[in-house]
PDB file of N, CA and C in Angstrom:
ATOM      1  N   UNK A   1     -80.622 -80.825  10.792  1.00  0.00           N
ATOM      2  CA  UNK A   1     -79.731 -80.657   9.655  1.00  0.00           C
ATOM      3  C   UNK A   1     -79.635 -81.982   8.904  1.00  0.00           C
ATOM      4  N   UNK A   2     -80.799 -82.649   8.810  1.00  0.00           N
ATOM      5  CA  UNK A   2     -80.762 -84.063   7.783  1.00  0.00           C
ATOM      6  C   UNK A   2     -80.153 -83.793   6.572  1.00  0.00           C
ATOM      7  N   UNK A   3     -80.555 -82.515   6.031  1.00  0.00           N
ATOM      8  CA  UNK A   3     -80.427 -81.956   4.114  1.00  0.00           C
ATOM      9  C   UNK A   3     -79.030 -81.610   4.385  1.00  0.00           C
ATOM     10  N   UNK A   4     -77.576 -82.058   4.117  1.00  0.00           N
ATOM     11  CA  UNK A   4     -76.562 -80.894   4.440  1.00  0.00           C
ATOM     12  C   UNK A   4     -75.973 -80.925   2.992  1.00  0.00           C
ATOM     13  N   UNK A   5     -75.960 -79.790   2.501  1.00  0.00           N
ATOM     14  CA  UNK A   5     -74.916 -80.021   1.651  1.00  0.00           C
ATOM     15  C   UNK A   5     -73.576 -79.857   1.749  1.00  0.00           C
ATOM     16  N   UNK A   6     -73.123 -80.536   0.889  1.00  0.00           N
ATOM     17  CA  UNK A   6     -71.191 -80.518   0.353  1.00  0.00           C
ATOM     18  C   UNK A   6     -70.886 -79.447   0.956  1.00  0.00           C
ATOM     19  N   UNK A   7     -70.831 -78.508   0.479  1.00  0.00           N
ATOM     20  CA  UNK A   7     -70.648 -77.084   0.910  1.00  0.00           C
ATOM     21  C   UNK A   7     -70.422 -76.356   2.132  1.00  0.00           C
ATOM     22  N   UNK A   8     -71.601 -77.200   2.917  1.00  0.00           N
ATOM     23  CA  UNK A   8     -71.474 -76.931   4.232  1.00  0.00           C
ATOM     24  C   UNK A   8     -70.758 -77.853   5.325  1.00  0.00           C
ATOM     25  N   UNK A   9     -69.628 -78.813   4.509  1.00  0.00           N
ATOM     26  CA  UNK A   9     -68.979 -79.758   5.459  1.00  0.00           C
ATOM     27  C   UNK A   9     -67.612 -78.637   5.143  1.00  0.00           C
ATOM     28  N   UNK A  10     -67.188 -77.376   5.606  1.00  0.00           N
ATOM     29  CA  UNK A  10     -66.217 -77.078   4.929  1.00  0.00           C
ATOM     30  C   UNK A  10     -65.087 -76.852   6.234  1.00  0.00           C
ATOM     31  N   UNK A  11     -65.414 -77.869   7.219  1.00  0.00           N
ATOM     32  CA  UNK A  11     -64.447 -77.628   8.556  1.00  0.00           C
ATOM     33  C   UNK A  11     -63.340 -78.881   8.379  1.00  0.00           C
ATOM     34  N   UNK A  12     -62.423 -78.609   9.164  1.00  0.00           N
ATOM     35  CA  UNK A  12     -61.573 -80.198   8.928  1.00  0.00           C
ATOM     36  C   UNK A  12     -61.438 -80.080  10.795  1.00  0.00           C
ATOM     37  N   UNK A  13     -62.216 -81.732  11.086  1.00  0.00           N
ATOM     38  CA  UNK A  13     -62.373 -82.209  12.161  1.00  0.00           C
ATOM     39  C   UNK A  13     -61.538 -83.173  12.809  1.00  0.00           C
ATOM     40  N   UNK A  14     -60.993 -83.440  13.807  1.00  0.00           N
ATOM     41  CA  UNK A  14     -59.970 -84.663  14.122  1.00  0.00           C
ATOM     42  C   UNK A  14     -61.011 -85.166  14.911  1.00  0.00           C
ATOM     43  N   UNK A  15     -60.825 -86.745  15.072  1.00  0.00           N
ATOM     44  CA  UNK A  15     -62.005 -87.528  15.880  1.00  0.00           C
ATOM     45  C   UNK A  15     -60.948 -88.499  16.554  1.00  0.00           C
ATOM     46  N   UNK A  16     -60.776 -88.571  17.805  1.00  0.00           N
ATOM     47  CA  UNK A  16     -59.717 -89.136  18.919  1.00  0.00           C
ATOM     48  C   UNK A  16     -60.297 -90.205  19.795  1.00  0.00           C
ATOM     49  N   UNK A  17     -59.721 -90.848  20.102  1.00  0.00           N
ATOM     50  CA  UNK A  17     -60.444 -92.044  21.508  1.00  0.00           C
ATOM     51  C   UNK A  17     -59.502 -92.179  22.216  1.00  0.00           C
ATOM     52  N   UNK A  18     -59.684 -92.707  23.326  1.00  0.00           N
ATOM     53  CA  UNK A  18     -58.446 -92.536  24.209  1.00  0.00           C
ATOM     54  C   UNK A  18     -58.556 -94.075  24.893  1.00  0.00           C
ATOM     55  N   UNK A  19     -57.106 -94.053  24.729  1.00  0.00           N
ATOM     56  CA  UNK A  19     -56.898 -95.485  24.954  1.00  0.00           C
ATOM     57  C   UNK A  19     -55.515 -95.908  25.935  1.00  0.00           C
ATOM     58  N   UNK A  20     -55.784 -97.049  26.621  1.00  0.00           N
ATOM     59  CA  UNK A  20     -55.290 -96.932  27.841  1.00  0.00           C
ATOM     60  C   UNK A  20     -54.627 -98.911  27.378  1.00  0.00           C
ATOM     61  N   UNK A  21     -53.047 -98.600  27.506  1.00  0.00           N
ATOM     62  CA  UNK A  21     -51.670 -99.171  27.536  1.00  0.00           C
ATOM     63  C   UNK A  21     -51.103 -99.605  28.615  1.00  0.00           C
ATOM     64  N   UNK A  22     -50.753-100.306  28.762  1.00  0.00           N
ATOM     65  CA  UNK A  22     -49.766-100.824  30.322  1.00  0.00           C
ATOM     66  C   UNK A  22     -47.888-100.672  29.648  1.00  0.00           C
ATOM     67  N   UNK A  23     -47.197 -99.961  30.351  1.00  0.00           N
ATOM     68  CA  UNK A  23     -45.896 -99.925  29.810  1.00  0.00           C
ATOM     69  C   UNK A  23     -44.874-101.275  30.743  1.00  0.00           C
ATOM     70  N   UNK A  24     -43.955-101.124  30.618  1.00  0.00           N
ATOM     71  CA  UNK A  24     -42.980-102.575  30.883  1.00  0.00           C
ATOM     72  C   UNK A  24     -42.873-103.251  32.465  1.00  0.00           C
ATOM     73  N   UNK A  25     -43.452-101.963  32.970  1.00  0.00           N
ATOM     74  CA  UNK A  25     -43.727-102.314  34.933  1.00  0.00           C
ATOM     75  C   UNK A  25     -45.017-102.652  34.761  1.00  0.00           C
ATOM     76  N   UNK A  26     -46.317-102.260  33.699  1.00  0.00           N
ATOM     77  CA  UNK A  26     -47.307-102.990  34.315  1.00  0.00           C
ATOM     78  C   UNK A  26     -48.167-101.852  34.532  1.00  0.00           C
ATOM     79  N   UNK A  27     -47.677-100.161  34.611  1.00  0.00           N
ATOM     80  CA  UNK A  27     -48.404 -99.358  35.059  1.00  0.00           C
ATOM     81  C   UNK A  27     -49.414 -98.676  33.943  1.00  0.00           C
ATOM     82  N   UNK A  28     -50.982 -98.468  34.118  1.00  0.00           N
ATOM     83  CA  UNK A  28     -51.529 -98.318  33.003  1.00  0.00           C
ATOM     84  C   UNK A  28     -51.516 -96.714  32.441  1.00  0.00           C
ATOM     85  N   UNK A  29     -51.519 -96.637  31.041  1.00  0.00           N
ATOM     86  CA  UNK A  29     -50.947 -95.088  30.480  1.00  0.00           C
ATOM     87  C   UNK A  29     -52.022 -95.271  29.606  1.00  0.00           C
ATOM     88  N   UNK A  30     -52.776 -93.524  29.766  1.00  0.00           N
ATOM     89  CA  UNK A  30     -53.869 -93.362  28.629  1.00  0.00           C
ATOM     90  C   UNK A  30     -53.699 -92.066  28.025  1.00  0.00           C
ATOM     91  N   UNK A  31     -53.689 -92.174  26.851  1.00  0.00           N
ATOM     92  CA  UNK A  31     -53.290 -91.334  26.096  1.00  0.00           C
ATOM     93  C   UNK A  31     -54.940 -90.891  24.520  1.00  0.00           C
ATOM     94  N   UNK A  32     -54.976 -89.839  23.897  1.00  0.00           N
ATOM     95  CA  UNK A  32     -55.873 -89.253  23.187  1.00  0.00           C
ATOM     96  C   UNK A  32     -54.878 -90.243  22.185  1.00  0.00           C
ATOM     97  N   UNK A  33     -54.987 -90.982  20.600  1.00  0.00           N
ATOM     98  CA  UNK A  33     -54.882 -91.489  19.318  1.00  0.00           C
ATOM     99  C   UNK A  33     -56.217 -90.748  18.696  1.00  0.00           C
ATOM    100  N   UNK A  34     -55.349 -90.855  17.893  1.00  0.00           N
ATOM    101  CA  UNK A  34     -56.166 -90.146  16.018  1.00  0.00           C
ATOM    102  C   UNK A  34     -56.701 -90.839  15.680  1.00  0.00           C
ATOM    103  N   UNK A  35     -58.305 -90.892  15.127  1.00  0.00           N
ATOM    104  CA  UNK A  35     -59.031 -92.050  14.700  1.00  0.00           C
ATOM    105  C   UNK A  35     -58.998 -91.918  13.305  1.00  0.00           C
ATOM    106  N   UNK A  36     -59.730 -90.210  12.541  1.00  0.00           N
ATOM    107  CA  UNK A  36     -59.818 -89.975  11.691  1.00  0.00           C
ATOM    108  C   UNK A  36     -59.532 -88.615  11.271  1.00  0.00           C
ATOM    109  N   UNK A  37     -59.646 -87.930  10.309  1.00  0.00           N
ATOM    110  CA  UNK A  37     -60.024 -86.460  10.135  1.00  0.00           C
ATOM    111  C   UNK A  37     -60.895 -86.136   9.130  1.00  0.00           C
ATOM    112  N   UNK A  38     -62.344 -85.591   9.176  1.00  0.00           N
ATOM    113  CA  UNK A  38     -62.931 -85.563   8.676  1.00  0.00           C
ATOM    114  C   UNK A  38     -63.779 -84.177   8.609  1.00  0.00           C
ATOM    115  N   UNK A  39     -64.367 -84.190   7.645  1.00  0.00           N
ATOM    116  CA  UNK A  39     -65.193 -82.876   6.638  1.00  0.00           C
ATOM    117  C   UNK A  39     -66.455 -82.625   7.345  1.00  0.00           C
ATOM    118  N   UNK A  40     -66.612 -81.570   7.888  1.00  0.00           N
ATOM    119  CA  UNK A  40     -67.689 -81.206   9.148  1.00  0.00           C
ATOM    120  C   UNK A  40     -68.359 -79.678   9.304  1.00  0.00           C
ATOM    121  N   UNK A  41     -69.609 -79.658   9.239  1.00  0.00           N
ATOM    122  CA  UNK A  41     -69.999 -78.753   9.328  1.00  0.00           C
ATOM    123  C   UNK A  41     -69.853 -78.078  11.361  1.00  0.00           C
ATOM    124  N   UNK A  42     -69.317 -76.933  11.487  1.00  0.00           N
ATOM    125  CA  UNK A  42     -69.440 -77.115  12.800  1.00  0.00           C
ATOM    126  C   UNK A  42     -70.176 -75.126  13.242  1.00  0.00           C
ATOM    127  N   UNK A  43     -70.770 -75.223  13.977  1.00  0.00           N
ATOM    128  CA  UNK A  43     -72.007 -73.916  14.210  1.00  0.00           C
ATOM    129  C   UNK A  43     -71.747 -74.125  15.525  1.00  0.00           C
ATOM    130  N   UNK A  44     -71.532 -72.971  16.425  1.00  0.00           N
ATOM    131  CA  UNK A  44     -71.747 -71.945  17.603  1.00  0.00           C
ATOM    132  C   UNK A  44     -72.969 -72.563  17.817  1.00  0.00           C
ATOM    133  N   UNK A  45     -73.919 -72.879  18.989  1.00  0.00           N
ATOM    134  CA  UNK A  45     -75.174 -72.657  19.396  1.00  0.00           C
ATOM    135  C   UNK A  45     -75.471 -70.695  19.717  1.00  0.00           C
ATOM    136  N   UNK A  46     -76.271 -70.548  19.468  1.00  0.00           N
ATOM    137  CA  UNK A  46     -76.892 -68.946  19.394  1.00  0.00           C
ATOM    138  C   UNK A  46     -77.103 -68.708  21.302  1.00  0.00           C
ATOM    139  N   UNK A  47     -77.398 -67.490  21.313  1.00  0.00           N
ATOM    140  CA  UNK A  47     -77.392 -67.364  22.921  1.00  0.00           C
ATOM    141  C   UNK A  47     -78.964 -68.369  22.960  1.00  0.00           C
ATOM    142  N   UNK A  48     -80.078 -67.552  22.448  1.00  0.00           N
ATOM    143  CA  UNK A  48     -80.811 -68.499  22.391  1.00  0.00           C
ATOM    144  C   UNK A  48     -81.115 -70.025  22.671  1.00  0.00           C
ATOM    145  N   UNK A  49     -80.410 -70.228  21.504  1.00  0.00           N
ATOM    146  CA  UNK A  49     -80.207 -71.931  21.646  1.00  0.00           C
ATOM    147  C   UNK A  49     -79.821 -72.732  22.999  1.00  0.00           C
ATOM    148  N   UNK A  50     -78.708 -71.834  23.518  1.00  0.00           N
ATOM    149  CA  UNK A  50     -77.980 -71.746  24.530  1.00  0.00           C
ATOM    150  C   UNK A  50     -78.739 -71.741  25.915  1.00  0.00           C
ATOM    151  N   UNK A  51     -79.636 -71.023  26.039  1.00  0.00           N
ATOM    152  CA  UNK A  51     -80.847 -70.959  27.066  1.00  0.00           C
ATOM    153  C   UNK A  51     -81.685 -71.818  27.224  1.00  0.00           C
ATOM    154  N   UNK A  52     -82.043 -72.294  25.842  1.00  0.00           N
ATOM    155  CA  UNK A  52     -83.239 -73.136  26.128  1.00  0.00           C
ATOM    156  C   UNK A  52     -82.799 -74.507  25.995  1.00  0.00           C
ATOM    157  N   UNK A  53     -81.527 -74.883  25.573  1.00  0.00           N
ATOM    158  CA  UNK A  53     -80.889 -76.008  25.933  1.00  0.00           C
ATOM    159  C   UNK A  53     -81.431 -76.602  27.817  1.00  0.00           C
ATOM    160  N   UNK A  54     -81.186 -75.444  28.881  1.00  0.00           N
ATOM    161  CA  UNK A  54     -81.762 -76.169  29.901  1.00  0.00           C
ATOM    162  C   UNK A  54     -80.608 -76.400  30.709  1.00  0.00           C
ATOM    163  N   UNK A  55     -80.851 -76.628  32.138  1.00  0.00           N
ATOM    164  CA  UNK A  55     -79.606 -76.661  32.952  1.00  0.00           C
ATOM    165  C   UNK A  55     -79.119 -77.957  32.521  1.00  0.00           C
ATOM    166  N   UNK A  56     -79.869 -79.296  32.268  1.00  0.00           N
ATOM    167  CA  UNK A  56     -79.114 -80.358  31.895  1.00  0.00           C
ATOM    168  C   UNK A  56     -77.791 -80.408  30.797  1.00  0.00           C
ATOM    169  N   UNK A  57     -78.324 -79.482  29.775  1.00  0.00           N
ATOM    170  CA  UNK A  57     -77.679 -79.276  28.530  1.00  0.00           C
ATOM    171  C   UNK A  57     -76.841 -78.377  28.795  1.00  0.00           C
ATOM    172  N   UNK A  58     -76.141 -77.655  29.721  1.00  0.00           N
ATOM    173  CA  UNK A  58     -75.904 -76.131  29.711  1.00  0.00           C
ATOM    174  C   UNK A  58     -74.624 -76.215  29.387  1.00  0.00           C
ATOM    175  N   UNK A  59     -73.779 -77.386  29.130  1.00  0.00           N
ATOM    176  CA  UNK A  59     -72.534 -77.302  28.810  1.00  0.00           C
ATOM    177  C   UNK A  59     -72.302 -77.497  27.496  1.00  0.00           C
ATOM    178  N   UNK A  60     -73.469 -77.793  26.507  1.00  0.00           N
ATOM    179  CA  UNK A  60     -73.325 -78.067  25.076  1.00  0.00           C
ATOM    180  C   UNK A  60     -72.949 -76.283  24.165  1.00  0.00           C
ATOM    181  N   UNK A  61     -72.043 -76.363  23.759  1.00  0.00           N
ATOM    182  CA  UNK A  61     -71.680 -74.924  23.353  1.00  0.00           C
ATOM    183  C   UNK A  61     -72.090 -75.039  21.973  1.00  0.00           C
ATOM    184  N   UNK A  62     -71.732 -76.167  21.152  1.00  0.00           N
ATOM    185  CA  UNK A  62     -71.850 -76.328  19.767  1.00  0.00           C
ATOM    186  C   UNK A  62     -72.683 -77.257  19.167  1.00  0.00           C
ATOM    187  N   UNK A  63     -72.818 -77.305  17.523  1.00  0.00           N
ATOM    188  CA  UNK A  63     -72.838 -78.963  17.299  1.00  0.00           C
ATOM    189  C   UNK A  63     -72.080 -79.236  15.884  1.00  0.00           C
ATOM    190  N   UNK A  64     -71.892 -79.755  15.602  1.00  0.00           N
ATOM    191  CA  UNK A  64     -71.008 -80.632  14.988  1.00  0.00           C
ATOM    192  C   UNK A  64     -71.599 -81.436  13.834  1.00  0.00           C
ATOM    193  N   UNK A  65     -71.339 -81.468  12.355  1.00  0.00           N
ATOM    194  CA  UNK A  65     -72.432 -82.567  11.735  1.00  0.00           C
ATOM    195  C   UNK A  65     -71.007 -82.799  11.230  1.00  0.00           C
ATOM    196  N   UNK A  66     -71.068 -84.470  10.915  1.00  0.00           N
ATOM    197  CA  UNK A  66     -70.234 -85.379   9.887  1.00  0.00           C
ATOM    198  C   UNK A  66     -70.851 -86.178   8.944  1.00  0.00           C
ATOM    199  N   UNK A  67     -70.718 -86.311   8.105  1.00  0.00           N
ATOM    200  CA  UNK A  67     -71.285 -87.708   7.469  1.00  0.00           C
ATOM    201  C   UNK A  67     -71.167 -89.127   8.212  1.00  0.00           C
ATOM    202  N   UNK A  68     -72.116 -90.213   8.185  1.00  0.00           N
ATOM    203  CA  UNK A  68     -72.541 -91.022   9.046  1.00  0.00           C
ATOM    204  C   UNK A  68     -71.275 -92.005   8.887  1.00  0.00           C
ATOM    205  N   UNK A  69     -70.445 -92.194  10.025  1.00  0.00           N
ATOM    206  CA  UNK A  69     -69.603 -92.949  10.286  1.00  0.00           C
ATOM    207  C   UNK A  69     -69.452 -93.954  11.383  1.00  0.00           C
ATOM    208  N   UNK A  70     -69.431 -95.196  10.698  1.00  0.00           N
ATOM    209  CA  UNK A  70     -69.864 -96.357  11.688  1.00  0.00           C
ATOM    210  C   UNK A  70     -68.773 -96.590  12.731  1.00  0.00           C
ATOM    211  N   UNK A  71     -68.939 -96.852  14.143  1.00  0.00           N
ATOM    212  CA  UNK A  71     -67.697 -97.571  15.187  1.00  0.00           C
ATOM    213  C   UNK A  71     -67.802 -95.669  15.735  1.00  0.00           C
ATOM    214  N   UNK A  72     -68.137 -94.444  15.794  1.00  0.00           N
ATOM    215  CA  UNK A  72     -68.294 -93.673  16.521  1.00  0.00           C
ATOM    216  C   UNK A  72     -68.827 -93.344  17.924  1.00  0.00           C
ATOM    217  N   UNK A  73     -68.171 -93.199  18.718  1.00  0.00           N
ATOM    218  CA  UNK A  73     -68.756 -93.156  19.885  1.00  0.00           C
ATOM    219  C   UNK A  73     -69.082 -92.081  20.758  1.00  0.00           C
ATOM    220  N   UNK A  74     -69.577 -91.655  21.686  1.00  0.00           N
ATOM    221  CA  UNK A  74     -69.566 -90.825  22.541  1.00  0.00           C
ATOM    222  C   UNK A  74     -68.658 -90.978  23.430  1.00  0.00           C
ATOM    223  N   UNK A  75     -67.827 -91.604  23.539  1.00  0.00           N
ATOM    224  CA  UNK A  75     -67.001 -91.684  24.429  1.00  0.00           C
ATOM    225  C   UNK A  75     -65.144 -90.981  23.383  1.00  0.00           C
ATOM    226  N   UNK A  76     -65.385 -90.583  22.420  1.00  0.00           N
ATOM    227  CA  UNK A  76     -64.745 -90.286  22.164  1.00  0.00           C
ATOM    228  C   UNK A  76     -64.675 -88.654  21.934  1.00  0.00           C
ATOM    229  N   UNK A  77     -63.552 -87.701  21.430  1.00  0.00           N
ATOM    230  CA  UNK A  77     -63.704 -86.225  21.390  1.00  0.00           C
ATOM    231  C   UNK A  77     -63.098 -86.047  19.937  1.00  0.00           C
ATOM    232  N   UNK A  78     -63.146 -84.540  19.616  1.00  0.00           N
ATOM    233  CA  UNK A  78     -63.359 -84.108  18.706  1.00  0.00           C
ATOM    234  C   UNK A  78     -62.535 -83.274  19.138  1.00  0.00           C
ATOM    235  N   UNK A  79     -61.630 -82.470  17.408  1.00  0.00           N
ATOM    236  CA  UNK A  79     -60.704 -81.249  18.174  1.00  0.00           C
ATOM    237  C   UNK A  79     -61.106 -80.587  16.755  1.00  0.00           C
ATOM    238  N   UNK A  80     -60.975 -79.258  17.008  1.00  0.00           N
ATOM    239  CA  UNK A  80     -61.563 -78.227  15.661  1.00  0.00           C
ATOM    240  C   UNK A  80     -61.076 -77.101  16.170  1.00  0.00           C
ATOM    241  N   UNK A  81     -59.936 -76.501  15.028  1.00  0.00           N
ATOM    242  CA  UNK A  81     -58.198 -75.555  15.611  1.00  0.00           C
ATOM    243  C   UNK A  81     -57.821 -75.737  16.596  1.00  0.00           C
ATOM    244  N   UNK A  82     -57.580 -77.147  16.979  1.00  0.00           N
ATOM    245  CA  UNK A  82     -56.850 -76.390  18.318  1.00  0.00           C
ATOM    246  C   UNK A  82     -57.938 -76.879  19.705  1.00  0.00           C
ATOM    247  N   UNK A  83     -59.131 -76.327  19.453  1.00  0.00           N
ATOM    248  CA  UNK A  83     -60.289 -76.262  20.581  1.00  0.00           C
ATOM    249  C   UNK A  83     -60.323 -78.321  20.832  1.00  0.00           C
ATOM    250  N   UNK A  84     -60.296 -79.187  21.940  1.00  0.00           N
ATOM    251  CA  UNK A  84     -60.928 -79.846  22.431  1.00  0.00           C
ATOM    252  C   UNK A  84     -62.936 -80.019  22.541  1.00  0.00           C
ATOM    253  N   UNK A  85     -63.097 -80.438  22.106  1.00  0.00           N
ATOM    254  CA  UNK A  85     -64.280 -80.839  22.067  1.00  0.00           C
ATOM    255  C   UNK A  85     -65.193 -82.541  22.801  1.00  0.00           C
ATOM    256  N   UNK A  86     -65.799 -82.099  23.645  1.00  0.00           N
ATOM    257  CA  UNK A  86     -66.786 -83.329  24.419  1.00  0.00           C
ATOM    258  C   UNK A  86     -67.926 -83.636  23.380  1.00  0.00           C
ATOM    259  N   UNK A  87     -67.779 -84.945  23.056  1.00  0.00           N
ATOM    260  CA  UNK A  87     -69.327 -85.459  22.607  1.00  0.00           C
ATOM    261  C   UNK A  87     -70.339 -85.871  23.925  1.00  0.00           C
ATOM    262  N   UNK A  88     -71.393 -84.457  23.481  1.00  0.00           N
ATOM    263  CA  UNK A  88     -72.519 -85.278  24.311  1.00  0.00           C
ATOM    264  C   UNK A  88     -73.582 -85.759  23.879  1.00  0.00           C
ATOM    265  N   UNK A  89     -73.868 -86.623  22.617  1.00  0.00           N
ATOM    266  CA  UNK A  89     -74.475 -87.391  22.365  1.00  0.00           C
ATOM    267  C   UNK A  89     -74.093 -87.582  20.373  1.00  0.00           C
ATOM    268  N   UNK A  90     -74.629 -88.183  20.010  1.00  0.00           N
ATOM    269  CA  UNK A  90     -75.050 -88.366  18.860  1.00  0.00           C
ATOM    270  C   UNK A  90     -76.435 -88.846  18.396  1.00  0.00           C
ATOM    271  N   UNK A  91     -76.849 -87.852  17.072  1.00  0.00           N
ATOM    272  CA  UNK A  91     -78.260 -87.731  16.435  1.00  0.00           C
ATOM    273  C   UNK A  91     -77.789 -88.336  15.119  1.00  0.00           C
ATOM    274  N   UNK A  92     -78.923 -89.012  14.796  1.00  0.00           N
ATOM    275  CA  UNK A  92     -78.298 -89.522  13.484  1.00  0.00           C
ATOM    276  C   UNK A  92     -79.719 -88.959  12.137  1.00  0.00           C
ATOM    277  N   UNK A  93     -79.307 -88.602  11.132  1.00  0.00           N
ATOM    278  CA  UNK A  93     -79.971 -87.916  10.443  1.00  0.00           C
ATOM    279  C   UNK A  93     -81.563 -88.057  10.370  1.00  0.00           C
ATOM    280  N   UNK A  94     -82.488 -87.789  10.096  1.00  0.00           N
ATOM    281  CA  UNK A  94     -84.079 -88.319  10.336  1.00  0.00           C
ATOM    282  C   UNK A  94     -84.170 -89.381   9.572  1.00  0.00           C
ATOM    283  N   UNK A  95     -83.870 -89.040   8.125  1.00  0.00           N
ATOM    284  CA  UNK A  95     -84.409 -89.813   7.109  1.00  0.00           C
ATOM    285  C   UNK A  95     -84.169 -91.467   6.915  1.00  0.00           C
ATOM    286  N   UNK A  96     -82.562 -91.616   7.007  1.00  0.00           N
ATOM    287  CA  UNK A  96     -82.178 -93.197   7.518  1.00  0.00           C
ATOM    288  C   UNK A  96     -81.216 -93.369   8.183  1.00  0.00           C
ATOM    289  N   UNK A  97     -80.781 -92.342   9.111  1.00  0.00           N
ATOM    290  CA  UNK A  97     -79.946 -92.410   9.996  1.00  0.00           C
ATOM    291  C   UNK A  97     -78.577 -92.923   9.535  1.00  0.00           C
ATOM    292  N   UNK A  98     -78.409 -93.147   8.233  1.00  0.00           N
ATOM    293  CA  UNK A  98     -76.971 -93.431   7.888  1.00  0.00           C
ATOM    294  C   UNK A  98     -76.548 -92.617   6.770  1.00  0.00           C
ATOM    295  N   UNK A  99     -77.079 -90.916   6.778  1.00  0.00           N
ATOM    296  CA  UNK A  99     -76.156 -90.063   5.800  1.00  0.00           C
ATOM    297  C   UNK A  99     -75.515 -89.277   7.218  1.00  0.00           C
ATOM    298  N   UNK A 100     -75.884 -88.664   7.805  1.00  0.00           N
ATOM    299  CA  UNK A 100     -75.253 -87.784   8.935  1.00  0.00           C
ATOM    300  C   UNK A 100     -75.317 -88.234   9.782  1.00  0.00           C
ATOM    301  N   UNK A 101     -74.277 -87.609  10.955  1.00  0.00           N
ATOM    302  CA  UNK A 101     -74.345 -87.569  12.280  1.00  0.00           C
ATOM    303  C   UNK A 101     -74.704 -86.035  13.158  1.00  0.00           C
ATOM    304  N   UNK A 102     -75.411 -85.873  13.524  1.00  0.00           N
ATOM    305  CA  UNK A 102     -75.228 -84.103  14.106  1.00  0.00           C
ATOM    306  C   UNK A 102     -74.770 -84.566  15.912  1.00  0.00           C
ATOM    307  N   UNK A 103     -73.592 -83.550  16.114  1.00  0.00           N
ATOM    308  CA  UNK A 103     -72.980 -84.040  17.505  1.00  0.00           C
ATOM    309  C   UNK A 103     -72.997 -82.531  18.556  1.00  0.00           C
ATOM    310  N   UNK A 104     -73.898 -82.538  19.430  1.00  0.00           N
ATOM    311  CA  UNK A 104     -73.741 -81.754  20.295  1.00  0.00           C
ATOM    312  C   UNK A 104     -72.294 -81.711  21.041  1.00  0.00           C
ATOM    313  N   UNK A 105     -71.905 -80.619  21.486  1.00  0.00           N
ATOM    314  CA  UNK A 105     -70.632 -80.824  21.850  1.00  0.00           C
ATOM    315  C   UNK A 105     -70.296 -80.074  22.898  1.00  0.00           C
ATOM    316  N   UNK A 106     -69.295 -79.893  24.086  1.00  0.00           N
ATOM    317  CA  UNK A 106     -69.165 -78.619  24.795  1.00  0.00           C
ATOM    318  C   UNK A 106     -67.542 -78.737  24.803  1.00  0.00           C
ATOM    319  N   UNK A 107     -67.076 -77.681  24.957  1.00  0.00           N
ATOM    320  CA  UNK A 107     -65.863 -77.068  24.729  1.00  0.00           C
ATOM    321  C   UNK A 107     -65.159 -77.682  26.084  1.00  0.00           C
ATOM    322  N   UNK A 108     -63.658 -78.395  26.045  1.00  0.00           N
ATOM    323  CA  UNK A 108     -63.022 -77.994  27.248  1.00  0.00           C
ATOM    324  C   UNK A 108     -63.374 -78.773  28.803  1.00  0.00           C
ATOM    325  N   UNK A 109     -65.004 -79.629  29.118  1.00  0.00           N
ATOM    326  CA  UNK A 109     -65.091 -79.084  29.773  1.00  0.00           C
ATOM    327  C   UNK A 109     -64.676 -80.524  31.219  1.00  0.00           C
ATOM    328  N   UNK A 110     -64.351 -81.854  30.169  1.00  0.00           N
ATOM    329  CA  UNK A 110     -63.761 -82.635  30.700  1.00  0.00           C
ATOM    330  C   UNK A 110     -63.070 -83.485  29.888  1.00  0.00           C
ATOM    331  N   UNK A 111     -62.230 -83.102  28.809  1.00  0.00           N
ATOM    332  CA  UNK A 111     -61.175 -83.395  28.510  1.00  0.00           C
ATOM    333  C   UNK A 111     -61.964 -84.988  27.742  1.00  0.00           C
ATOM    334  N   UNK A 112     -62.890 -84.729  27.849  1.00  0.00           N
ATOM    335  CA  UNK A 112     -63.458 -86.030  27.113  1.00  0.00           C
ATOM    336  C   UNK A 112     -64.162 -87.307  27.637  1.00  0.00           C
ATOM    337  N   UNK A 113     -64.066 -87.254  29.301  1.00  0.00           N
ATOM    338  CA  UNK A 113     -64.540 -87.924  29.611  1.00  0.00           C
ATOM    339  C   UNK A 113     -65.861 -87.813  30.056  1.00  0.00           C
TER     340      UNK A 113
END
């Protein structure tokens, strides 16, 4: 999905990192923060897709495209209505790798880590 158009960013995405605080005893607290919210195309993988993904892949349910945003990580998640979302990797567009991101994703299935 290098070509995306406008059109097809028509999801609104939250992008979270989770970050870990020490409170007044010292004890450490980690909590999901809001990074951004952003304009995202987001697609079901097909059963298909779904199969030939491979036992390695078998937890990727979706993927995810954003426009190319720098300081993104895989270590961070994604929420779209409601649903929790795992990044398991990031692709960055063919052409120069700094218009899109396309983000495989799986639903749920560790809270992000």
């Amino acid at each position: 999905m290098s070509n995306v158009a406008a059109g097809d960013l028509r999801h609104r995405v939250l992008i979270q990192e989770q970050v870990t605080t020490r409170d007044s005893d010292g004890v450490a607290q980690t909590a999901w923060v809001d990074v951004a919210t952003v304009w995202a195309s987001v697609e079901p993988l097909s059963a298909r897709e779904f199969i030939q993904s491979g036992q390695t892949q078998a937890a990727v349910t979706a993927r995810i495209t954003i426009r190319y945003r720098p300081g993104l990580q895989a270590s961070m998640r994604l929420v779209h209505r409601g649903q929790t979302f795992n990044i398991a990797g990031l692709l960055p567009d063919k052409a120069s790798g700094l218009e899109y991101i396309t983000i495989p994703v799986s639903a749920g299935v560790n809270d992000g880590q």
